[in-house]
PDB file of N, CA and C in Angstrom:
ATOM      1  N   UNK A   1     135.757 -24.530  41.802  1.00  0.00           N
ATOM      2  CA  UNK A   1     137.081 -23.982  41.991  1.00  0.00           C
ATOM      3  C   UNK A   1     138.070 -25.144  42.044  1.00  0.00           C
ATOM      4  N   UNK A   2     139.169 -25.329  41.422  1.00  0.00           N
ATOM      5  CA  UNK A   2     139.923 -26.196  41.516  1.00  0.00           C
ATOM      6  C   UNK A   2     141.379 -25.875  42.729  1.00  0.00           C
ATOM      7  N   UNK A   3     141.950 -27.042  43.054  1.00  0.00           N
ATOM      8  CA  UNK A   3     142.427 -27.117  44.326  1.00  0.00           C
ATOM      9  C   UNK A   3     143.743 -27.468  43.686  1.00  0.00           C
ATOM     10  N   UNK A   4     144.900 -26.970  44.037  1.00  0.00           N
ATOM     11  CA  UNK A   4     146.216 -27.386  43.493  1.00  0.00           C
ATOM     12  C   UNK A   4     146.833 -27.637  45.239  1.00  0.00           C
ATOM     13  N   UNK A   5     148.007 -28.589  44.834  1.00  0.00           N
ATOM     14  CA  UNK A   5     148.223 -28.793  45.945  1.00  0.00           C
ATOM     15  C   UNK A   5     150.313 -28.671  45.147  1.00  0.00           C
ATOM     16  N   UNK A   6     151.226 -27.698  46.223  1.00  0.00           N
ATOM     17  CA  UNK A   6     152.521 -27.945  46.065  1.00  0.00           C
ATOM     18  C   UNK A   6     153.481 -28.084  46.922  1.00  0.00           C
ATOM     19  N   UNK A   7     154.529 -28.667  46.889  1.00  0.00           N
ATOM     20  CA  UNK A   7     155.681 -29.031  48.384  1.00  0.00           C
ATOM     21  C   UNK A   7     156.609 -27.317  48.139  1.00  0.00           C
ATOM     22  N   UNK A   8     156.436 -26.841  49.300  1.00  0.00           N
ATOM     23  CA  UNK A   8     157.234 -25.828  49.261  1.00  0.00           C
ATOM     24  C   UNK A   8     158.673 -26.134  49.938  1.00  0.00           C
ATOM     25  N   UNK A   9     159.759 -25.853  49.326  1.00  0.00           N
ATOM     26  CA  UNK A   9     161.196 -25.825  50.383  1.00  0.00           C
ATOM     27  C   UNK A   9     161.253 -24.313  51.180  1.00  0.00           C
ATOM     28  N   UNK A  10     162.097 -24.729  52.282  1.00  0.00           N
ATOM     29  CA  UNK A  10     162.037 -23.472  53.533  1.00  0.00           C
ATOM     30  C   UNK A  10     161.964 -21.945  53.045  1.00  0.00           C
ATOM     31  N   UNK A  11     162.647 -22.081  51.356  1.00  0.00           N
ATOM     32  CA  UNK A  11     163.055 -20.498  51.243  1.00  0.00           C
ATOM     33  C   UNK A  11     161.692 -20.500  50.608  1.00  0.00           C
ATOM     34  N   UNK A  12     160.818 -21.085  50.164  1.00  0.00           N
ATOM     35  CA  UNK A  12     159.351 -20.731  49.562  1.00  0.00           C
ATOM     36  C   UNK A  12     158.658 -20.571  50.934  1.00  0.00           C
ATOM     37  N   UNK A  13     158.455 -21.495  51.929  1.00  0.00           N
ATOM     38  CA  UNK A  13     157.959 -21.032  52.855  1.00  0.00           C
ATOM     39  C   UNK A  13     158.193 -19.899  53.201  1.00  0.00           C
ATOM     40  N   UNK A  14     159.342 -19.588  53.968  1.00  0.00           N
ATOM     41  CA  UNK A  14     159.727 -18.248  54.033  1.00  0.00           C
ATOM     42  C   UNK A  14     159.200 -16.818  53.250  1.00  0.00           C
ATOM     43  N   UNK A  15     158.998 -17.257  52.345  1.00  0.00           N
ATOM     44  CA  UNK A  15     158.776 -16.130  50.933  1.00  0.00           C
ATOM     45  C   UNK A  15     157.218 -16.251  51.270  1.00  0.00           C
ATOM     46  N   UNK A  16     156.171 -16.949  51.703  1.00  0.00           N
ATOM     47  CA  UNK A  16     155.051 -17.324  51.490  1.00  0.00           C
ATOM     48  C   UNK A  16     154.439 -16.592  53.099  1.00  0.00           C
ATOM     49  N   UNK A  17     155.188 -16.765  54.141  1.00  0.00           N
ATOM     50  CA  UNK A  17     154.743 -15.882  55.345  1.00  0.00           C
ATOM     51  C   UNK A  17     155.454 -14.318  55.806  1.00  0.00           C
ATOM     52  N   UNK A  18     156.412 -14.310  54.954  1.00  0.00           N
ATOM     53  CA  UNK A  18     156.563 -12.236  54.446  1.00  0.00           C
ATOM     54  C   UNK A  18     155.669 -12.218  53.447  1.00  0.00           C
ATOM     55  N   UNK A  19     154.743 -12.765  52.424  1.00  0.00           N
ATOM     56  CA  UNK A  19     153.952 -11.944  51.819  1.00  0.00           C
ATOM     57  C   UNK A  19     152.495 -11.887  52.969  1.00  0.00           C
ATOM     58  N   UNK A  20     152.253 -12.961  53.782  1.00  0.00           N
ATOM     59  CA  UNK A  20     150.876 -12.998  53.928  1.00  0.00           C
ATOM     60  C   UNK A  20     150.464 -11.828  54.630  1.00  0.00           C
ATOM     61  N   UNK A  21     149.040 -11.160  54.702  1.00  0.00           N
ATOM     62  CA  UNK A  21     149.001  -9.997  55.236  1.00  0.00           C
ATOM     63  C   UNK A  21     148.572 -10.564  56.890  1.00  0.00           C
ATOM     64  N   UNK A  22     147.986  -9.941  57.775  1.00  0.00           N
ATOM     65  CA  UNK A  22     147.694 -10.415  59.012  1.00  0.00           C
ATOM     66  C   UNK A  22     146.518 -11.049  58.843  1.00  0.00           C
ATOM     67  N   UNK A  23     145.980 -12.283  59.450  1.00  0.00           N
ATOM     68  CA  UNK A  23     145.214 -13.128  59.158  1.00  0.00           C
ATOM     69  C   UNK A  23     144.713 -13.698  57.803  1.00  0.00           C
ATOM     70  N   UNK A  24     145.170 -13.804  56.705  1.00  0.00           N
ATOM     71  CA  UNK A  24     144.766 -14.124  55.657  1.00  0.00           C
ATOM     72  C   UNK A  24     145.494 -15.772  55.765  1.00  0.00           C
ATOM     73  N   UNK A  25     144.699 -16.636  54.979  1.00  0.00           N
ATOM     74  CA  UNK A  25     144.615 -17.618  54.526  1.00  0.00           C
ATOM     75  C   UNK A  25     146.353 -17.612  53.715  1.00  0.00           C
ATOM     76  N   UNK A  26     146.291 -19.175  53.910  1.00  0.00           N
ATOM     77  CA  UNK A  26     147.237 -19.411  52.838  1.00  0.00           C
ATOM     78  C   UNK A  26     146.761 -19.166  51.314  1.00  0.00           C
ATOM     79  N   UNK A  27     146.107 -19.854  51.398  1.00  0.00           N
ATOM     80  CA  UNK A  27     145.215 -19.505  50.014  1.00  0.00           C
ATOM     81  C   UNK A  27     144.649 -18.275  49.321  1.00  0.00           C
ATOM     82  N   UNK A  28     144.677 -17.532  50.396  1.00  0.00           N
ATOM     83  CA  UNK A  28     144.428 -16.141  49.962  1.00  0.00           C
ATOM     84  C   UNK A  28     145.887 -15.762  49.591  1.00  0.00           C
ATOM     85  N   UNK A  29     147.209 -15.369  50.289  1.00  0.00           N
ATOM     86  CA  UNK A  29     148.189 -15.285  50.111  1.00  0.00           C
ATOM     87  C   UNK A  29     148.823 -15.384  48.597  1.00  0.00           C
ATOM     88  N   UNK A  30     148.783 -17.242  48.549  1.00  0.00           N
ATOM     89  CA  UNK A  30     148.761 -17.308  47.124  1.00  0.00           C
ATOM     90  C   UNK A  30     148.360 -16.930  45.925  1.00  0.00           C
ATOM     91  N   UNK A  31     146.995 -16.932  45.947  1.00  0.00           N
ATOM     92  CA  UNK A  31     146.047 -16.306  45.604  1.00  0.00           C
ATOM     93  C   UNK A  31     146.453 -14.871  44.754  1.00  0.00           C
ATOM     94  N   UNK A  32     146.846 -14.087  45.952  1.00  0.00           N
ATOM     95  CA  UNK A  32     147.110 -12.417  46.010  1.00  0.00           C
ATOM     96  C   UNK A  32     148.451 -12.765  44.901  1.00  0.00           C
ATOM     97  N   UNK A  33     149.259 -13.300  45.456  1.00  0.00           N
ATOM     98  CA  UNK A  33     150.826 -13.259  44.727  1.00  0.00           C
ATOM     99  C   UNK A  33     150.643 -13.883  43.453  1.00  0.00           C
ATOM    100  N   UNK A  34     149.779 -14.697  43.095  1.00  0.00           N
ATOM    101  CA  UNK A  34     149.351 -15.011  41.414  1.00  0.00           C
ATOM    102  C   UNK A  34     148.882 -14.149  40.950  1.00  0.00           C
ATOM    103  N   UNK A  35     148.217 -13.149  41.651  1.00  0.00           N
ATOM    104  CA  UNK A  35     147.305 -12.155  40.978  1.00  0.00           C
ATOM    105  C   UNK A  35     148.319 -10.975  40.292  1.00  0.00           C
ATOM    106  N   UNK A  36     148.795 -10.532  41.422  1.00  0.00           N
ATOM    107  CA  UNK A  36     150.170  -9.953  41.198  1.00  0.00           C
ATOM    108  C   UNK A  36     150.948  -9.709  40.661  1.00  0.00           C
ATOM    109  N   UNK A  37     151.666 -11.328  40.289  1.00  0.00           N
ATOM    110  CA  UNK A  37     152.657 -11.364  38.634  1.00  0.00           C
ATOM    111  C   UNK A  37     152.045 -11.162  37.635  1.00  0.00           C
ATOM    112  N   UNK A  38     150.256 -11.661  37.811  1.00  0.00           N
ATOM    113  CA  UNK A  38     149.630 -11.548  36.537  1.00  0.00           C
ATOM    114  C   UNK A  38     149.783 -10.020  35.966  1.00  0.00           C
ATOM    115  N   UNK A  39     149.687  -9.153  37.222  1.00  0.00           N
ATOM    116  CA  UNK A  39     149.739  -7.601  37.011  1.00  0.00           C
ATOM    117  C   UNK A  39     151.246  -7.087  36.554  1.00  0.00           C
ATOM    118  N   UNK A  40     151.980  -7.450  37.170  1.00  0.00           N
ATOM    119  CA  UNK A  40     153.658  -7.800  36.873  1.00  0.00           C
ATOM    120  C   UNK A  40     153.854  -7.808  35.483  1.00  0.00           C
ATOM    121  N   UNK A  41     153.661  -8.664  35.380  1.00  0.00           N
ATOM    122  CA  UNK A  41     153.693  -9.718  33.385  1.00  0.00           C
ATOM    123  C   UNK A  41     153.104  -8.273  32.483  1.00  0.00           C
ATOM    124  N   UNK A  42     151.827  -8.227  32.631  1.00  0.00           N
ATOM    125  CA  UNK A  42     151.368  -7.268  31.859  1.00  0.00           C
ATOM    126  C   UNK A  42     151.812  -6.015  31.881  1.00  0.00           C
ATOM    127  N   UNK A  43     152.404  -4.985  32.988  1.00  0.00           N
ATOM    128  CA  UNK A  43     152.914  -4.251  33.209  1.00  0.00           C
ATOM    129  C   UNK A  43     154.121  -4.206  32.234  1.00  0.00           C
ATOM    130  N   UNK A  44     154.969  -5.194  32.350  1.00  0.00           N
ATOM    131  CA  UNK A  44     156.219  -5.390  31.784  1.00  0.00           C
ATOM    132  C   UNK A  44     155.990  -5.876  29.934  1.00  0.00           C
ATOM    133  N   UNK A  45     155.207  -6.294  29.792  1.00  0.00           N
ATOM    134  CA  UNK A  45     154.676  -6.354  28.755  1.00  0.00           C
ATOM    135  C   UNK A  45     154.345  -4.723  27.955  1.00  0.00           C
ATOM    136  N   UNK A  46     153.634  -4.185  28.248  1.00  0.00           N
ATOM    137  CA  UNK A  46     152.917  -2.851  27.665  1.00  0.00           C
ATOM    138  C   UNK A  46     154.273  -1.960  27.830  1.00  0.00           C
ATOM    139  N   UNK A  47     155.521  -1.964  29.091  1.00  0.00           N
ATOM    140  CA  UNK A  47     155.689  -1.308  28.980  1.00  0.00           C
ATOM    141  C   UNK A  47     157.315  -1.500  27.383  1.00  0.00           C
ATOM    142  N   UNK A  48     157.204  -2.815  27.204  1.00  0.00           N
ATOM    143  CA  UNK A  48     158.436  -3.374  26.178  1.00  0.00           C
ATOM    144  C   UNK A  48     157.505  -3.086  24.492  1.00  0.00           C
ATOM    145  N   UNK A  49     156.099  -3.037  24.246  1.00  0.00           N
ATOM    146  CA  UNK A  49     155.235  -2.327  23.299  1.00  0.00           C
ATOM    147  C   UNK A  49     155.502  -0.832  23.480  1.00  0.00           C
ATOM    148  N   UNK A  50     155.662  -0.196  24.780  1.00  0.00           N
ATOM    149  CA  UNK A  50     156.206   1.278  24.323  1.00  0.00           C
ATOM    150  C   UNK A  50     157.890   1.719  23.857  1.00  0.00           C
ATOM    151  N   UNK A  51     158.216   0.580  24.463  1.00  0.00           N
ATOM    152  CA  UNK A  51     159.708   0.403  24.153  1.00  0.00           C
ATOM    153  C   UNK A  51     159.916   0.970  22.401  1.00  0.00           C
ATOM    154  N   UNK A  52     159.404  -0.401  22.075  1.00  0.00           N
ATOM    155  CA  UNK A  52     159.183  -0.747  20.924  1.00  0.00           C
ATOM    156  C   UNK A  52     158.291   0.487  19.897  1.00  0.00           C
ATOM    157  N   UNK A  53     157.483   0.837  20.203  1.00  0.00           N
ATOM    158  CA  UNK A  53     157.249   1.584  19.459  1.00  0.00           C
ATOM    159  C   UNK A  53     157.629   3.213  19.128  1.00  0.00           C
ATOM    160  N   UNK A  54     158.573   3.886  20.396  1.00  0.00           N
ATOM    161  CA  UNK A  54     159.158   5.037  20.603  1.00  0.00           C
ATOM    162  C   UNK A  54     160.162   4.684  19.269  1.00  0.00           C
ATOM    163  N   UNK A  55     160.740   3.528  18.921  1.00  0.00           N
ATOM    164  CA  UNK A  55     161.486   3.446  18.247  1.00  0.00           C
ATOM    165  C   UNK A  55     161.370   3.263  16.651  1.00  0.00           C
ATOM    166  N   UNK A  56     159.901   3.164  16.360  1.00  0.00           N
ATOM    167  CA  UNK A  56     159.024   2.960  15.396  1.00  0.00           C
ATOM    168  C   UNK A  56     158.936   3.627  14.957  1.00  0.00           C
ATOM    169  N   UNK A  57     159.757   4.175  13.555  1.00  0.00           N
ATOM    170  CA  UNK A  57     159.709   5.190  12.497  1.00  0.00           C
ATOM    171  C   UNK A  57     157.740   5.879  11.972  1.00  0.00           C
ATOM    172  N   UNK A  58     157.618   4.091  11.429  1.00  0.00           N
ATOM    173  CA  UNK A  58     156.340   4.346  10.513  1.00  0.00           C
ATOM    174  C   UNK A  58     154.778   4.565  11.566  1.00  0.00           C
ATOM    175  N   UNK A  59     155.254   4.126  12.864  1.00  0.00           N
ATOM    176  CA  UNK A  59     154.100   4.496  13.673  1.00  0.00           C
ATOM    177  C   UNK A  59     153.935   5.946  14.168  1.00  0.00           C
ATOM    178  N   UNK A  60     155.373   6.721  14.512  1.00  0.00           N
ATOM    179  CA  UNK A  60     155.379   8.113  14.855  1.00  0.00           C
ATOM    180  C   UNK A  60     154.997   8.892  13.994  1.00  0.00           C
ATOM    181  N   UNK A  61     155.222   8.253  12.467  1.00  0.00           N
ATOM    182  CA  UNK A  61     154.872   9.085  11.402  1.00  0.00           C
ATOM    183  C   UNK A  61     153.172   9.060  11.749  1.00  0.00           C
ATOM    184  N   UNK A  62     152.441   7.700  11.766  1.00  0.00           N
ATOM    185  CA  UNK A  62     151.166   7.604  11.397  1.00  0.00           C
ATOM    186  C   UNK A  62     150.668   8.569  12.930  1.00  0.00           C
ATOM    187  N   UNK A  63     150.951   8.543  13.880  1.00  0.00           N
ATOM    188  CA  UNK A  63     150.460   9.049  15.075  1.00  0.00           C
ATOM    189  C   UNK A  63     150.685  10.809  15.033  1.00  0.00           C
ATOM    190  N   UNK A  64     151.664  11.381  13.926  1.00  0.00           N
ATOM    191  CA  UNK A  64     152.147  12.636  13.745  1.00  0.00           C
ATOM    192  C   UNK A  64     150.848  13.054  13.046  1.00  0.00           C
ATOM    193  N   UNK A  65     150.732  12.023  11.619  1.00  0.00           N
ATOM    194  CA  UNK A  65     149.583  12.510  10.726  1.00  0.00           C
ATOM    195  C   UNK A  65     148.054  12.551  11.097  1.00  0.00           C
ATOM    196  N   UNK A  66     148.083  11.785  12.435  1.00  0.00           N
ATOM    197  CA  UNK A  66     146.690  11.801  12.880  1.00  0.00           C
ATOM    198  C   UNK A  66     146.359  13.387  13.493  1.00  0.00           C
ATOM    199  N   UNK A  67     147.506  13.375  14.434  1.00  0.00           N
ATOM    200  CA  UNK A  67     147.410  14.913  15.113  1.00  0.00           C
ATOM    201  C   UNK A  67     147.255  15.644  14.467  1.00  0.00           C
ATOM    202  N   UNK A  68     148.092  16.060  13.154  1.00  0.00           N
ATOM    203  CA  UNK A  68     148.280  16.656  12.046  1.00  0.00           C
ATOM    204  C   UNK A  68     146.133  17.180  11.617  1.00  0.00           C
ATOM    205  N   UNK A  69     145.785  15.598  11.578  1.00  0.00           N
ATOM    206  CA  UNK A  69     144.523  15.943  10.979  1.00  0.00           C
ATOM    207  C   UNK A  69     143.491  15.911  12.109  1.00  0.00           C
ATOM    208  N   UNK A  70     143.502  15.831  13.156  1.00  0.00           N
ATOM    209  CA  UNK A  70     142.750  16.195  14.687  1.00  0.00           C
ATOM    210  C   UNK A  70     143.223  17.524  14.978  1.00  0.00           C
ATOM    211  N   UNK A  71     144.235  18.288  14.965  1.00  0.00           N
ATOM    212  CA  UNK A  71     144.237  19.581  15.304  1.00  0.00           C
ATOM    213  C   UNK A  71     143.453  20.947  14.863  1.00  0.00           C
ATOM    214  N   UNK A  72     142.862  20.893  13.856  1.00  0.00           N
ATOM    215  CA  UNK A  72     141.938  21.457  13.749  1.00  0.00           C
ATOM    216  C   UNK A  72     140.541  21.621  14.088  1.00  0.00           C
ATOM    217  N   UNK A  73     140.449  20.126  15.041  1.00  0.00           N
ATOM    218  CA  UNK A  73     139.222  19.887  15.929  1.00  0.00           C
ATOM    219  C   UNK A  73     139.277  20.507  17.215  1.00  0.00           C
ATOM    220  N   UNK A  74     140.360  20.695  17.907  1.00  0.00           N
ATOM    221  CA  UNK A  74     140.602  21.184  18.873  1.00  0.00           C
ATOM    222  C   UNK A  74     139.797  22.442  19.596  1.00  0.00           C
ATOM    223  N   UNK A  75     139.073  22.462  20.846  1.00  0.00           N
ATOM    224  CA  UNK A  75     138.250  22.951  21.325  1.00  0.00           C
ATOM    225  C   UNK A  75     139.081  24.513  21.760  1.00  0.00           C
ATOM    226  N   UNK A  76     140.383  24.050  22.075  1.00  0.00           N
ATOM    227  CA  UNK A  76     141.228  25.820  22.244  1.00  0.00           C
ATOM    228  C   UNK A  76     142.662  25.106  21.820  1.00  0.00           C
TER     229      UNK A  76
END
């Protein structure tokens, strides 16, 4: 496991003991809040691909023609 080491100023401190939960590690803390944005990032990501594709002529078409040819599979 590798060990990073950083100088926090007061308002990071600050920011660093409102996230921690009760007894957790600093390192856990951090830890949690990297994990987090990672979930963040991707969230915000997938949701700028739906953005993007609501607006997507040739994909609504291709996603129309699929239904188009799956609806006759349909169980009811």
């Amino acid at each position: 496991m590798t060990s990073v080491t950083f100088r926090c100023d007061d308002a990071t401190e600050a920011l660093l003991d409102s996230l921690a939960r009760d007894g957790e590690s600093r390192s856990d803390t951090i830890r949690r809040a990297l994990l987090d944005a990672a979930r963040l990032r991707r969230r915000e990501q997938m949701r700028a691909e739906a953005r993007a594709l609501v607006d997507d002529a040739a994909d609504l078409a291709e996603s129309r023609a699929v239904r188009a040819d799956l609806d006759p599979l349909r169980a009811w």
